[in-house]
N, C-alpha and C. Protein backbone atom coordinates (compact mmCIF):
# COMPACT_ATOMS: atom_id res chain seq x y z
N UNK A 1 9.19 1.70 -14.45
CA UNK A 1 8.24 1.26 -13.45
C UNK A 1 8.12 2.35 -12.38
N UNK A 2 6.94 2.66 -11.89
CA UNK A 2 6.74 3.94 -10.81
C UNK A 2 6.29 3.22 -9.94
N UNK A 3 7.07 3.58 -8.73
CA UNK A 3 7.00 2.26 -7.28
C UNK A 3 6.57 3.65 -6.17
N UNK A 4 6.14 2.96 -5.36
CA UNK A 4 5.42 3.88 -3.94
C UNK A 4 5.83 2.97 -3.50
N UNK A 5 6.72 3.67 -2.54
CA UNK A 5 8.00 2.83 -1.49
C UNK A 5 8.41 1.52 -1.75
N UNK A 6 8.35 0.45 -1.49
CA UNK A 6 9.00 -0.69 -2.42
C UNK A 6 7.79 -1.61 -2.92
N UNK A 7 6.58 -1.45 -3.17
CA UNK A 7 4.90 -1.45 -4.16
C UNK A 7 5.45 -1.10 -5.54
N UNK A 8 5.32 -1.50 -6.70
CA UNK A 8 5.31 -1.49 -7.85
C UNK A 8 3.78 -1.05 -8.13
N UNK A 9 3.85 0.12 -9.12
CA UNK A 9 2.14 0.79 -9.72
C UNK A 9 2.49 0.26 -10.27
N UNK A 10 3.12 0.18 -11.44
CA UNK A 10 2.89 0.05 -13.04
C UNK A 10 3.97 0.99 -13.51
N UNK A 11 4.04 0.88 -14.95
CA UNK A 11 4.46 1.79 -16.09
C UNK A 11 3.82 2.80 -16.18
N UNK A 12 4.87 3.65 -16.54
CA UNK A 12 3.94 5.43 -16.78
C UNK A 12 3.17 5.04 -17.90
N UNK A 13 2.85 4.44 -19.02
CA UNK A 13 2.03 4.26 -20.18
C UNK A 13 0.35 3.59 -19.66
N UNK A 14 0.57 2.51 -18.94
CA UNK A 14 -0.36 1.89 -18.84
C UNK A 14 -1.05 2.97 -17.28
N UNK A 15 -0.18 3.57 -16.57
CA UNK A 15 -0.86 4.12 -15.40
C UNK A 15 -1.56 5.59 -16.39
N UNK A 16 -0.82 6.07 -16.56
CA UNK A 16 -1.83 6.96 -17.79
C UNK A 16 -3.10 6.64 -18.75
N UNK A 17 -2.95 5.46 -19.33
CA UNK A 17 -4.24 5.07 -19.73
C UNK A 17 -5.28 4.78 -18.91
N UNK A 18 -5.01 4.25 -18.03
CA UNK A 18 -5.80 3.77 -17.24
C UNK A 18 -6.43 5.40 -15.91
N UNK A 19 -5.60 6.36 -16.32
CA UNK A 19 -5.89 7.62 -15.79
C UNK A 19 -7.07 8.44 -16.24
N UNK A 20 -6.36 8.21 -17.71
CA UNK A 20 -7.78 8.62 -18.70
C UNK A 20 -9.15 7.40 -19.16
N UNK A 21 -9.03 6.68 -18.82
CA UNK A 21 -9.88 5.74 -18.47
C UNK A 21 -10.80 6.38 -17.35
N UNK A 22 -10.08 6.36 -16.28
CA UNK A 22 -10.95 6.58 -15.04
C UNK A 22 -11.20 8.05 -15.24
N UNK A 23 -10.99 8.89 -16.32
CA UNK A 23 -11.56 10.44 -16.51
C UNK A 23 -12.93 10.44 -16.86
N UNK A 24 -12.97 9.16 -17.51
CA UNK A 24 -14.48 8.94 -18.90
C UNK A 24 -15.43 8.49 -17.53
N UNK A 25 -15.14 7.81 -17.19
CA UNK A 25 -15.93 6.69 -16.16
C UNK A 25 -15.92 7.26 -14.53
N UNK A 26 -15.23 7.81 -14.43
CA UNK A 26 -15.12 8.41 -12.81
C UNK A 26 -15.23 9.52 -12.51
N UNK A 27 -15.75 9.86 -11.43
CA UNK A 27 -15.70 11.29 -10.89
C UNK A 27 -15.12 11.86 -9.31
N UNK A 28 -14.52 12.99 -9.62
CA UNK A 28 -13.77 13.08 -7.96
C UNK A 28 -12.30 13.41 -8.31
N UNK A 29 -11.39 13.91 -7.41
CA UNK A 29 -10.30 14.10 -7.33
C UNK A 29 -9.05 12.82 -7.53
N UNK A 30 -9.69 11.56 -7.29
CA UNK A 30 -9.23 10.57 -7.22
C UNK A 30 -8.81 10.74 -9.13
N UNK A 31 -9.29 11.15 -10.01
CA UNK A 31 -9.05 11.27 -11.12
C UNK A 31 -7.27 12.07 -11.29
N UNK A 32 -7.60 13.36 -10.54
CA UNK A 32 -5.82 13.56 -10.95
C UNK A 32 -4.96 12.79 -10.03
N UNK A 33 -5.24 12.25 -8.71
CA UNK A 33 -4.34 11.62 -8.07
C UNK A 33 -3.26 10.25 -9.02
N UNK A 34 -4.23 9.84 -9.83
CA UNK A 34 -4.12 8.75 -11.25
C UNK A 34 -3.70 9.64 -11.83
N UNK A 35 -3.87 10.78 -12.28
CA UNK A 35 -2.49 11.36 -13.09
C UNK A 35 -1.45 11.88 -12.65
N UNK A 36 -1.48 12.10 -11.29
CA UNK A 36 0.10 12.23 -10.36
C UNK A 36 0.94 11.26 -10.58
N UNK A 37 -0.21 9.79 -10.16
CA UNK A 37 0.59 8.34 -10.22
C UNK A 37 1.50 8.38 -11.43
N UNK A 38 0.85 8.56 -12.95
CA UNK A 38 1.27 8.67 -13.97
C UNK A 38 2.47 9.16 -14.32
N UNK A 39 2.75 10.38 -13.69
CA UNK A 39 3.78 11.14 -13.59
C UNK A 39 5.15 10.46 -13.12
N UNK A 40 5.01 9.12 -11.94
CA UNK A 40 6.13 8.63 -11.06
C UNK A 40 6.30 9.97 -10.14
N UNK A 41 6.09 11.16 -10.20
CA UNK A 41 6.71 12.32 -9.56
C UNK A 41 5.40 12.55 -8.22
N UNK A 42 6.37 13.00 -6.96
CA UNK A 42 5.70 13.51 -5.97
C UNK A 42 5.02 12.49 -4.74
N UNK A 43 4.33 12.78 -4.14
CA UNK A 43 4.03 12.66 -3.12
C UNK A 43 3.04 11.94 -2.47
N UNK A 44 2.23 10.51 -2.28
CA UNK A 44 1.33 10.31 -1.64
C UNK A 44 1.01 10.63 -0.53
N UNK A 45 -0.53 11.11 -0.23
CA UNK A 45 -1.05 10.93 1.83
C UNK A 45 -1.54 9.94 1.44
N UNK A 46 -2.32 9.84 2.81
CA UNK A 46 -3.51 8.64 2.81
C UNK A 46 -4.69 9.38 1.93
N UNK A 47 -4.96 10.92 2.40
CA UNK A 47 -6.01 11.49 1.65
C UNK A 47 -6.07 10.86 0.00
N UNK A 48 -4.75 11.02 -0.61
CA UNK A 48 -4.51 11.22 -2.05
C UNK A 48 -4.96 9.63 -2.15
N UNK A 49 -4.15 7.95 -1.46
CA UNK A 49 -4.61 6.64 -1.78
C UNK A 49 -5.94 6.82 -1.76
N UNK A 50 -6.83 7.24 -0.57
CA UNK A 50 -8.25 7.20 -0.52
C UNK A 50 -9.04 7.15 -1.82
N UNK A 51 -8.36 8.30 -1.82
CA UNK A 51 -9.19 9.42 -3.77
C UNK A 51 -8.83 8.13 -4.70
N UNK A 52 -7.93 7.77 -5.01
CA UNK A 52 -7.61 7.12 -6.01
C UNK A 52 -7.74 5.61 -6.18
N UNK A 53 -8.38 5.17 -4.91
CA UNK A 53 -9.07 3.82 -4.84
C UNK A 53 -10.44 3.86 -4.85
N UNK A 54 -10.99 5.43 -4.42
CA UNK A 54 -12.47 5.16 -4.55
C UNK A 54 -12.68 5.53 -6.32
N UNK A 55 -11.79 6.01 -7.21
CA UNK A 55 -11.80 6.54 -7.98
C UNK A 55 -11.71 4.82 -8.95
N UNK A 56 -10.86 4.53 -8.66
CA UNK A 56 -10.30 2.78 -9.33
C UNK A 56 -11.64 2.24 -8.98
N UNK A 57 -11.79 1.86 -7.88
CA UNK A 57 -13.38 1.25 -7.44
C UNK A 57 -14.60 1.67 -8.31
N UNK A 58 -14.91 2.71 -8.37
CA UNK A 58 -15.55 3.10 -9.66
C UNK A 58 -15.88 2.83 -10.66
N UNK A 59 -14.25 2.92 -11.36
CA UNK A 59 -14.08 2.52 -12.22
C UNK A 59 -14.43 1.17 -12.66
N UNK A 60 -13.78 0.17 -11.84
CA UNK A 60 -13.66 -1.21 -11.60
C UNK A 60 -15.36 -1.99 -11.89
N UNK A 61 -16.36 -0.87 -10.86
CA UNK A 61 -17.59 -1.23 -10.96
C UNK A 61 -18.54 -0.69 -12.06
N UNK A 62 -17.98 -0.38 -13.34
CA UNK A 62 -18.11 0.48 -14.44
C UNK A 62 -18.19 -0.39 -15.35
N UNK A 63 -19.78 -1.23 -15.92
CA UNK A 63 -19.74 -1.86 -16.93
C UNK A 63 -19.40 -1.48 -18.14
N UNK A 64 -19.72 -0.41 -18.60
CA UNK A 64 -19.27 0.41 -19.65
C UNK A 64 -17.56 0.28 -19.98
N UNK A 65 -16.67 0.07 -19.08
CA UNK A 65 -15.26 -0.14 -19.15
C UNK A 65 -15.31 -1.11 -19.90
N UNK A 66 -14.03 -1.34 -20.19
CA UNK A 66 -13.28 -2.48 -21.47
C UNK A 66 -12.98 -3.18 -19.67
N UNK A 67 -13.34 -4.79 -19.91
CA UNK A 67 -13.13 -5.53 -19.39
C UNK A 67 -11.37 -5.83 -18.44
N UNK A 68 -10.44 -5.14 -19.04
CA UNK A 68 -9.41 -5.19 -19.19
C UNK A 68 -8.97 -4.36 -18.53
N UNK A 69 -9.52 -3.09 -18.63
CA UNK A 69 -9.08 -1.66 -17.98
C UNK A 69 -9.81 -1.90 -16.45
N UNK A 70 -10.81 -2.63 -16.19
CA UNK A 70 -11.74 -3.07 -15.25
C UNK A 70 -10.88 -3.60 -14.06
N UNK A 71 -10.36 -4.84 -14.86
CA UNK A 71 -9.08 -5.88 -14.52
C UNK A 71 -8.11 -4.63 -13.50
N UNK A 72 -7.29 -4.47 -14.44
CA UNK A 72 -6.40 -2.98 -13.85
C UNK A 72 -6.90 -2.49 -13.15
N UNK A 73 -7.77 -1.89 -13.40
CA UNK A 73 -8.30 -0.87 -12.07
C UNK A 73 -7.99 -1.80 -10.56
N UNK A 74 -8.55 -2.89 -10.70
CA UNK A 74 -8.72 -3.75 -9.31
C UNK A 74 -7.68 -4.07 -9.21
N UNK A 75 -6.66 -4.22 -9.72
CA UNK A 75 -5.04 -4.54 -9.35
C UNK A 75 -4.41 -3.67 -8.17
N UNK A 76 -4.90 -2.01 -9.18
CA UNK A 76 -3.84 -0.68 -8.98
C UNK A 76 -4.41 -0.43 -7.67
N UNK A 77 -6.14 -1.05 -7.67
CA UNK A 77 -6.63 -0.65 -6.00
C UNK A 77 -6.17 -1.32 -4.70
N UNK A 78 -5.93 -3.08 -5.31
CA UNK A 78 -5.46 -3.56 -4.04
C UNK A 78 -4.02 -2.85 -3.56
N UNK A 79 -2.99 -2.86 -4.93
CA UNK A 79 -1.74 -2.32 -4.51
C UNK A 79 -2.03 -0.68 -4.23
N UNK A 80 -2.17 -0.12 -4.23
CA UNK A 80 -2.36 1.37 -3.09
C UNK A 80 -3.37 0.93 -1.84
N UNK A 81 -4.20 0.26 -1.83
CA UNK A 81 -5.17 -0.30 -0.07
C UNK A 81 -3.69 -0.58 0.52
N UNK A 82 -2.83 -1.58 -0.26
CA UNK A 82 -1.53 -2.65 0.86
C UNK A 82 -0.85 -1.01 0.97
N UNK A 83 -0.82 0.19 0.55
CA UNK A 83 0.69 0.74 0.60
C UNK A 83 0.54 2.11 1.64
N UNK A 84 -1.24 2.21 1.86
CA UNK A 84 -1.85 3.20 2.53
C UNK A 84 -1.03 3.51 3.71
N UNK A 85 -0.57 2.22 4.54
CA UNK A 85 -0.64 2.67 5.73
C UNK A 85 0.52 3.54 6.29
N UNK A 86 1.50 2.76 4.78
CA UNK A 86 2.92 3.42 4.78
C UNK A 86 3.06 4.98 4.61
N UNK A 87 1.64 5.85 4.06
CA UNK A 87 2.04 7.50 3.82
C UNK A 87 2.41 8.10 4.92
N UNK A 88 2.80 9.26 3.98
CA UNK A 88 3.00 9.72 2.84
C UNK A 88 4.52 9.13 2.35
N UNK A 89 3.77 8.27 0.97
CA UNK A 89 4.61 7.88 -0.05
C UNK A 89 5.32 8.70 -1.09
N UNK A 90 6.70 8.30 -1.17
CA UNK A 90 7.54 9.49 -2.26
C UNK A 90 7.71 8.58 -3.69
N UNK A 91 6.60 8.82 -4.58
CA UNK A 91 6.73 8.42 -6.13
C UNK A 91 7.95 8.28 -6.63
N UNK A 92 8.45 7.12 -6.59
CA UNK A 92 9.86 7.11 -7.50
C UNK A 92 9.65 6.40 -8.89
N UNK A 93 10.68 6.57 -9.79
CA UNK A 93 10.61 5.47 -11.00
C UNK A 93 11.85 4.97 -11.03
C-alpha cells in the first residue's frame, strides 16, 4: 500500500494502471505525478496534488474510460484534495 502521510493511495498495481489510464485519456503533467504515485517513492507539493487531481478529474470526466477506472479516478482525487493541505508529502509504502 503507498500512503501520503497517514492517506492510503492504493497499491502500486492498481495506482499504475490507473496511471496509464490517465496517459490515454489525459493531458498535462498531472500524468507523471500518477506515475511518481505509482512508484510509493518521493515527494509531494501542493503543485504536484494540483497536477494529479486535475489530471484524475479528467480522467474521471472521460466517457471513453472503463466505467471502473472512472470510479478510481474519483476516489484517488478526493484522497489527494483531503491530503493537499498537509504538503509536501513523503511517499511511503
Amino acid at each position: 500500500m503507498i500512503r501520503a502521510g497517514d492517506t492510503d493511495l492504493g497499491d502500486h498495481t492498481s495506482l499504475k494502471l490507473l496511471a496509464g489510464e490517465a496517459a490515454m485519456h489525459s493531458r498535462g503533467p498531472g500524468v507523471t505525478v500518477l506515475y511518481s504515485l505509482a512508484s510509493g517513492r518521493g515527494r509531494l507539493t501542493a503543485d504536484d496534488v494540483d497536477q494529479a487531481v486535475a489530471a484524475l478529474e479528467e480522467l474521471a470526466a472521460n466517457t471513453a474510460a472503463r466505467d471502473g477506472v472512472r470510479g478510481h479516478a474519483r476516489a484517488l482525487r478526493t484522497r489527494l484534495a483531503d491530503v493537499r493541505g498537509a504538503t509536501p508529502i513523503d511517499l511511503t509504502t
